[in-house]
Protein backbone atom coordinates (compact mmCIF):
# COMPACT_ATOMS: atom_id res chain seq x y z
CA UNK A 1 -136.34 -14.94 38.11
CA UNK A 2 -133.03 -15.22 37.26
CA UNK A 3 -131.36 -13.76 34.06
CA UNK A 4 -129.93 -16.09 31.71
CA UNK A 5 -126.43 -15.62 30.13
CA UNK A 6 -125.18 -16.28 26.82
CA UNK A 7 -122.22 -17.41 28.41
CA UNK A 8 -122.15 -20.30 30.61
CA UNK A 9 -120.02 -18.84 33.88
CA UNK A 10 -117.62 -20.63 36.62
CA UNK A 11 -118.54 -19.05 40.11
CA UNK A 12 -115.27 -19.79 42.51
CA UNK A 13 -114.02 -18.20 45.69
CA UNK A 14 -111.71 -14.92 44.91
CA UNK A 15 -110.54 -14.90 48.17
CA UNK A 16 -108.63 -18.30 48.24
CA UNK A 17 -105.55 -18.61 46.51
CA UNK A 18 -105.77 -22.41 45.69
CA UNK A 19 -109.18 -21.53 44.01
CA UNK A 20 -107.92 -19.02 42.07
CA UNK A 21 -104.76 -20.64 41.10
CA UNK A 22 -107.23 -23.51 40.50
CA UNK A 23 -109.61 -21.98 38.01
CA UNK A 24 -107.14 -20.12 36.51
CA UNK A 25 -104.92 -22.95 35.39
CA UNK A 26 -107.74 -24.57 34.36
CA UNK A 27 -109.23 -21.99 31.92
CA UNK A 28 -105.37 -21.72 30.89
CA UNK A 29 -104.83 -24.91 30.04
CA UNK A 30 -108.54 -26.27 29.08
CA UNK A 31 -110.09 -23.24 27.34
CA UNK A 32 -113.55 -24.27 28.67
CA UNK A 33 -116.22 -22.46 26.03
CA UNK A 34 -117.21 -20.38 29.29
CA UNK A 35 -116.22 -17.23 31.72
CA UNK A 36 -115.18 -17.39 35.12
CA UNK A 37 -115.82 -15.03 37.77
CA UNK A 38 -115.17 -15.07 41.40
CA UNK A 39 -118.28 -15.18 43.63
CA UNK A 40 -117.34 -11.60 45.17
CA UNK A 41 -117.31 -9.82 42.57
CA UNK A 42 -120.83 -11.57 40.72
CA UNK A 43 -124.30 -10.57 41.03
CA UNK A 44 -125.31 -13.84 42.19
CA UNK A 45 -129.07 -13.20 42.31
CA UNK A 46 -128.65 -12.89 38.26
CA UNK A 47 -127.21 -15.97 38.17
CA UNK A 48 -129.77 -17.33 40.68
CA UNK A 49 -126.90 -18.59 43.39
CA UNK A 50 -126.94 -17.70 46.85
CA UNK A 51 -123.88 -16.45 48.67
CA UNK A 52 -124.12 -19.58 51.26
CA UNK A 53 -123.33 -22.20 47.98
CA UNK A 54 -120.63 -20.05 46.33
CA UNK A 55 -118.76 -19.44 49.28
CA UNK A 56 -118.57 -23.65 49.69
CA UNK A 57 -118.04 -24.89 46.11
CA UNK A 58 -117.18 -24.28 42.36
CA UNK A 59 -120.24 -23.37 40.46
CA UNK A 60 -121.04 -23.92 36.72
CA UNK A 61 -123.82 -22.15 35.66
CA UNK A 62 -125.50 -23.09 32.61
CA UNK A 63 -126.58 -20.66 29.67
CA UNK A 64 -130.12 -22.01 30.35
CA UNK A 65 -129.43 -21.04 34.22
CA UNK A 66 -128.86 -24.50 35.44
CA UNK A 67 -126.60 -24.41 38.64
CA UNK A 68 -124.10 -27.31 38.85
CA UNK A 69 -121.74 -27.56 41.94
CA UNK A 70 -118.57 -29.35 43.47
CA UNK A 71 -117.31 -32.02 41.63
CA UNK A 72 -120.48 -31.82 38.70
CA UNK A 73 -119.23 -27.86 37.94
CA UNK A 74 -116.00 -29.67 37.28
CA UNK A 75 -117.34 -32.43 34.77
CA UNK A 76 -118.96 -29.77 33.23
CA UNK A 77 -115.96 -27.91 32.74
CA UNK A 78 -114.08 -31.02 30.69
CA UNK A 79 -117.06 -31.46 28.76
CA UNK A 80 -117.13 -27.51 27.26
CA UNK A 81 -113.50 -27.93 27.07
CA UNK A 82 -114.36 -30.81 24.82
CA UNK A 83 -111.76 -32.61 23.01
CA UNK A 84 -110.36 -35.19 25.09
CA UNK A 85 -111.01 -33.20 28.23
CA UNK A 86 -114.79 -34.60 27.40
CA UNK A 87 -114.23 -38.48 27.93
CA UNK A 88 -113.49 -37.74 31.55
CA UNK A 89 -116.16 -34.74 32.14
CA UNK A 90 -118.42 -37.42 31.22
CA UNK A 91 -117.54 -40.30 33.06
CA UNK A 92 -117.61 -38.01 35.99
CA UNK A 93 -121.38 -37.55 35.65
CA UNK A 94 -122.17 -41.44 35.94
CA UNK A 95 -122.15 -44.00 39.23
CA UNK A 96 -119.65 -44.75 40.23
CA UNK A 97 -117.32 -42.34 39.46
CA UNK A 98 -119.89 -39.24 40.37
CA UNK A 99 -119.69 -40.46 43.59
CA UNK A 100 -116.01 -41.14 43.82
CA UNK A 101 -115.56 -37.64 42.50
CA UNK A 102 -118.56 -35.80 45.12
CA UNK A 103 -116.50 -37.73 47.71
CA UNK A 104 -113.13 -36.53 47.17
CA UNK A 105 -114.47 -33.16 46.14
CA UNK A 106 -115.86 -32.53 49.38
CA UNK A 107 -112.35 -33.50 51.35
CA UNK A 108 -110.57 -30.87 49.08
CA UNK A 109 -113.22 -28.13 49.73
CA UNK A 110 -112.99 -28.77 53.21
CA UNK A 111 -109.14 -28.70 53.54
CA UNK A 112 -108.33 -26.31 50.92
CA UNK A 113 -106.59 -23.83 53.19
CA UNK A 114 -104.09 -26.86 53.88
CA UNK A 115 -103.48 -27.32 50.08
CA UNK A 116 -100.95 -26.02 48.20
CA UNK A 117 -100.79 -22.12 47.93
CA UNK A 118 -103.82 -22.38 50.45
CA UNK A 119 -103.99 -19.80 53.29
CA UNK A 120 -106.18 -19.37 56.53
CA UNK A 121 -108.42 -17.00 53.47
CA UNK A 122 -109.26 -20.47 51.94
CA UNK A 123 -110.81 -21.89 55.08
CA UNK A 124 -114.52 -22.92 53.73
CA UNK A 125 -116.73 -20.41 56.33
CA UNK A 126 -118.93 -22.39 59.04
CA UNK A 127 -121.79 -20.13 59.12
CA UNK A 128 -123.82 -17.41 57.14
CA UNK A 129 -123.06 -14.15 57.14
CA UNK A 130 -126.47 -12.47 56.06
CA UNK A 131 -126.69 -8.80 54.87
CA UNK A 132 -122.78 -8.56 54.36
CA UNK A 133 -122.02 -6.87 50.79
CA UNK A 134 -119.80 -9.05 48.46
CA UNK A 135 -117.03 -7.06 48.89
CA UNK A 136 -116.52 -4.03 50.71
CA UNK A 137 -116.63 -1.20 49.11
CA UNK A 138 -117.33 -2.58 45.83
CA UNK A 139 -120.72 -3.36 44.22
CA UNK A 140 -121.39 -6.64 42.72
CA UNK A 141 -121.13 -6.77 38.76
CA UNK A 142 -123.15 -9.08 36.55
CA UNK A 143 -121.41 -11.15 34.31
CA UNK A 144 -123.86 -11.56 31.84
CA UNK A 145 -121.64 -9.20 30.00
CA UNK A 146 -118.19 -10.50 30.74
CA UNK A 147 -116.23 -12.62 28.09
CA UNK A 148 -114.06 -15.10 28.69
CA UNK A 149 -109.77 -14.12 27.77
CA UNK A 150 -107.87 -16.48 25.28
């Protein structure tokens, strides 16, 4: 069973430069009430995650351990950034505009290596790679104990 945080945590791709650039504007400029940790360097069985979903989208996870991806991770980023940021984190929850957003979330996921400060890195893998450590050489870290910078 997985461990819960008392954090919630962003899960993103380390190795793609328009993720990181991504998430790291957006804790920048949003101060989301959370941490964010790229998916190679996070124990993701902790977090309850496998390797297969963070390598293909942004995941919010919870402080009760409830895994959001794609475009939902990102409505749940504008609602802990609260403020105004929270309007449209919720609308982005509700039909239509959840499905508007899932829509054009997938097209930037898939292309992301053609986006700005994308590179062939960013290129969303098309298969598993079972029994592969997160990163070589390094051990995965839990985050559980990470906190977020302001």
């Amino acid at each position: 069973m997985p461990q819960r945080s008392v954090l919630s945590v962003l899960v993103y791709d380390g190795d793609c430069a328009f993720c990181t650039t991504s998430v790291t504007y957006l804790m920048r400029r949003l101060r989301p009430k959370c941490t964010a940790a790229p998916w190679q360097f996070t124990d993701l069985d902790t977090l309850g995650v496998t390797r297969r979903r963070a390598q293909h989208e942004l995941l919010y996870i919870s402080p009760a351990g409830t895994v959001y991806g794609g475009a939902q991770a990102v409505a749940k980023i504008l609602l802990r950034a609260g403020g105004i940021w929270a309007w449209p984190g919720g609308a982005l929850t509700l039909p239509p505009a959840r499905w508007i957003a899932h829509g054009i979330y997938r097209v930037i996921a898939a292309h992301r290596d053609r986006l700005p400060g994308g590179s062939p890195a960013c290129a969303v893998p098309t298969g598993h790679l079972p029994g592969q450590p997160a990163a070589p050489g390094r051990p995965p870290v839990p985050v559980s104990g990470r906190r977020s910078s302001r």
